[in-house]
Every structure is written in structure tokens, then in C-alpha cells.
Protein backbone atom coordinates (compact mmCIF):
# COMPACT_ATOMS: atom_id res chain seq x y z
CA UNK A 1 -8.70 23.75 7.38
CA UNK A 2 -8.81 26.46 4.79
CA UNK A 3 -11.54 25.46 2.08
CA UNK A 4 -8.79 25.22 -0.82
CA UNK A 5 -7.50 22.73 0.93
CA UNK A 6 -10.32 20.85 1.74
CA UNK A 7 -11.15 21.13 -2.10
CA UNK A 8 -8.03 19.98 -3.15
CA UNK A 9 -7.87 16.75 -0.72
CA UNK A 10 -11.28 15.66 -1.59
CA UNK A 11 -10.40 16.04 -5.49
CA UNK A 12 -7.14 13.96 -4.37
CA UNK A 13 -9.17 11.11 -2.61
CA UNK A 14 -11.28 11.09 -6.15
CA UNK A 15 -8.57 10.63 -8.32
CA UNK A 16 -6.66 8.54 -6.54
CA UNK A 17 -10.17 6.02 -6.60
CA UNK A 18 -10.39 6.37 -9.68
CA UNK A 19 -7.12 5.36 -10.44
CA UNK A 20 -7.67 2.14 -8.46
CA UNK A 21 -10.94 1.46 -9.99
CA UNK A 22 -9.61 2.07 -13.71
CA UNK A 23 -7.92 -1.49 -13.83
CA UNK A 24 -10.81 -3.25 -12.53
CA UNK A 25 -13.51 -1.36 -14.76
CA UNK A 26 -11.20 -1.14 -18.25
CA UNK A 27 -9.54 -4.78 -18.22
CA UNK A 28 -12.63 -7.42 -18.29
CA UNK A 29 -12.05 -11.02 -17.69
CA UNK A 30 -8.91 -10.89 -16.50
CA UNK A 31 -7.03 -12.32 -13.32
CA UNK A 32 -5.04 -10.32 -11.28
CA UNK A 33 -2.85 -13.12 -9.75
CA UNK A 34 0.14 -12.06 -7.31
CA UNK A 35 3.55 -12.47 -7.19
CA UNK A 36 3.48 -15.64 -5.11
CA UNK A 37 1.38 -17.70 -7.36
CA UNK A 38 4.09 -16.20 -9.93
CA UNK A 39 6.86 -17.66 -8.34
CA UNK A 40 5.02 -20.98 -7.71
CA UNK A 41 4.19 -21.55 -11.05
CA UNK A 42 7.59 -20.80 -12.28
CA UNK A 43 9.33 -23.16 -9.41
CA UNK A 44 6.68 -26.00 -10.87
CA UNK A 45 8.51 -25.84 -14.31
CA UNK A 46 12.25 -25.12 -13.88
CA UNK A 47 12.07 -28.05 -10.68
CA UNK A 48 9.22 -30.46 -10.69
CA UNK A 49 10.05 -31.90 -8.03
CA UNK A 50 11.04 -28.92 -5.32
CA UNK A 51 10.24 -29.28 -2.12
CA UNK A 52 9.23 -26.29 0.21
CA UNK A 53 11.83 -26.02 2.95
CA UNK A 54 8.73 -25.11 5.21
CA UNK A 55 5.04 -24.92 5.60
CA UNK A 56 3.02 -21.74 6.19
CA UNK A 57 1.49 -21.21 9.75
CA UNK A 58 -1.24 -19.64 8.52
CA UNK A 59 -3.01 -20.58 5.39
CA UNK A 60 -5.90 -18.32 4.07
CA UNK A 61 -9.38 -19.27 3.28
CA UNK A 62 -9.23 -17.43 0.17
CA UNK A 63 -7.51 -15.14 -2.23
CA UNK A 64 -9.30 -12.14 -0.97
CA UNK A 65 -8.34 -12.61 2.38
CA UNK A 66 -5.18 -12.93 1.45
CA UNK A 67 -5.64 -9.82 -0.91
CA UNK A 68 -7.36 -8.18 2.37
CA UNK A 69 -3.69 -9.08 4.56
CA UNK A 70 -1.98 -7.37 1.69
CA UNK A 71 -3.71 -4.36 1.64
CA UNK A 72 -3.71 -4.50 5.58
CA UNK A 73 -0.09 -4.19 5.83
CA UNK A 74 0.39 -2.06 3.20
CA UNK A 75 -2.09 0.47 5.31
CA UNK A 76 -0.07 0.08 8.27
CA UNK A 77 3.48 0.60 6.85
CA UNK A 78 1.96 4.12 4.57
CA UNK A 79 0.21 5.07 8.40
CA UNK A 80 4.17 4.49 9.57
CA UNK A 81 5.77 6.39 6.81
CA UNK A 82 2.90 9.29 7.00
CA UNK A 83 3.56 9.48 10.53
CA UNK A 84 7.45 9.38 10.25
CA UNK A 85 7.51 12.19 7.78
CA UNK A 86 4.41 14.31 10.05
CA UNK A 87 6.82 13.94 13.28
CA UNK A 88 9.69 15.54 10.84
CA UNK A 89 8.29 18.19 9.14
CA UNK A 90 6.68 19.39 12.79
CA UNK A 91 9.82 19.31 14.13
CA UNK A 92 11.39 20.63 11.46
CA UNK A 93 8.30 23.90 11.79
CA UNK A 94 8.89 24.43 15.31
CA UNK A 95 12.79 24.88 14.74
CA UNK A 96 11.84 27.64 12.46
CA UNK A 97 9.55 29.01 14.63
CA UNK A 98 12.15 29.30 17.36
CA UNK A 99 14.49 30.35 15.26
CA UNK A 100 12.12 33.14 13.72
CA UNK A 101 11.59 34.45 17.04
CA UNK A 102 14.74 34.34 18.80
CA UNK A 103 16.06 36.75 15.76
């Protein structure tokens, strides 16, 4: 790896922590509930008395686990789409090397 490069992933990886740190540093006291407790809430007011169609399977001890399933599968589907678009643009390089040398 040429040393711009490496230079310009590692100032990449500090931004982007950075970024993700910001909210938690800048905004004290505050709750960073999710969607689902959202929606909950909401259902609670509009119908009282709703009933879930279903239970879940799998209920977590806590909100970080749960936070730690989120982030989880967010990993794996960005490793999916990184991969995806690696196994395009490769293909797409070794066309135009063929190409390049078959002229």
C-alpha cells in the first residue's frame, strides 16, 4: 500500500470516530431511544388497547444488547455491500486489463 494511502485511510478511520463520538460527547443527558420504542409509544396512545399479533422469540437482556444486534447486522450487510462492490470493480479492472492488452 502506497503511504498516501495509508495516510489517507487512517485520517478516514479518525474522522469517521469522531463523527460517531460527537453525539455522545456534545449532547449530555440525553436518551438515544430507537425506532421501536418510537413506534410503541405511539401505538400506546392512538390504541390503548392493541394487542401484538405475536410475541418475540428472542427478547434481549438489555438495550445494549439489543444496540450490540443492531450494530451487528449493520456490520454484516456494509461487509456484503463492500464485498459486492470489491467483486465489481475487480472484475470490472481485469476487463480493462484484457482489453488493454489484446489492443
Amino acid at each position: 500500500m502506497k503511504k498516501s494511502n495509508r495516510l489517507t485511510n487512517i485520517l478516514l478511520l479518525i474522522v469517521v470516530v469522531v463523527l460517531a463520538a460527537a453525539p455522545l460527547l456534545i449532547v449530555k443527558n440525553s436518551q438515544f431511544g430507537g425506532a421501536d420504542d418510537a413506534a410503541e409509544e405511539a401505538i400506546g396512545e392512538l390504541a390503548p388497547d392493541y394487542e401484538p399479533w405475536f410475541q418475540p422469540l428472542m427478547e434481549p437482556p438489555g438495550s445494549e444488547t439489543e444496540s450490540l444486534l443492531f450494530a451487528l447486522q449493520a456490520a454484516i450487510g456494509a461487509g456484503i455491500v463492500g464485498y459486492a462492490i470489491g467483486v465489481y470493480k475487480g472484475r470490472r479492472t481485469a476487463k480493462d486489463l484484457k482489453n488493454e492488452h489484446s489492443v
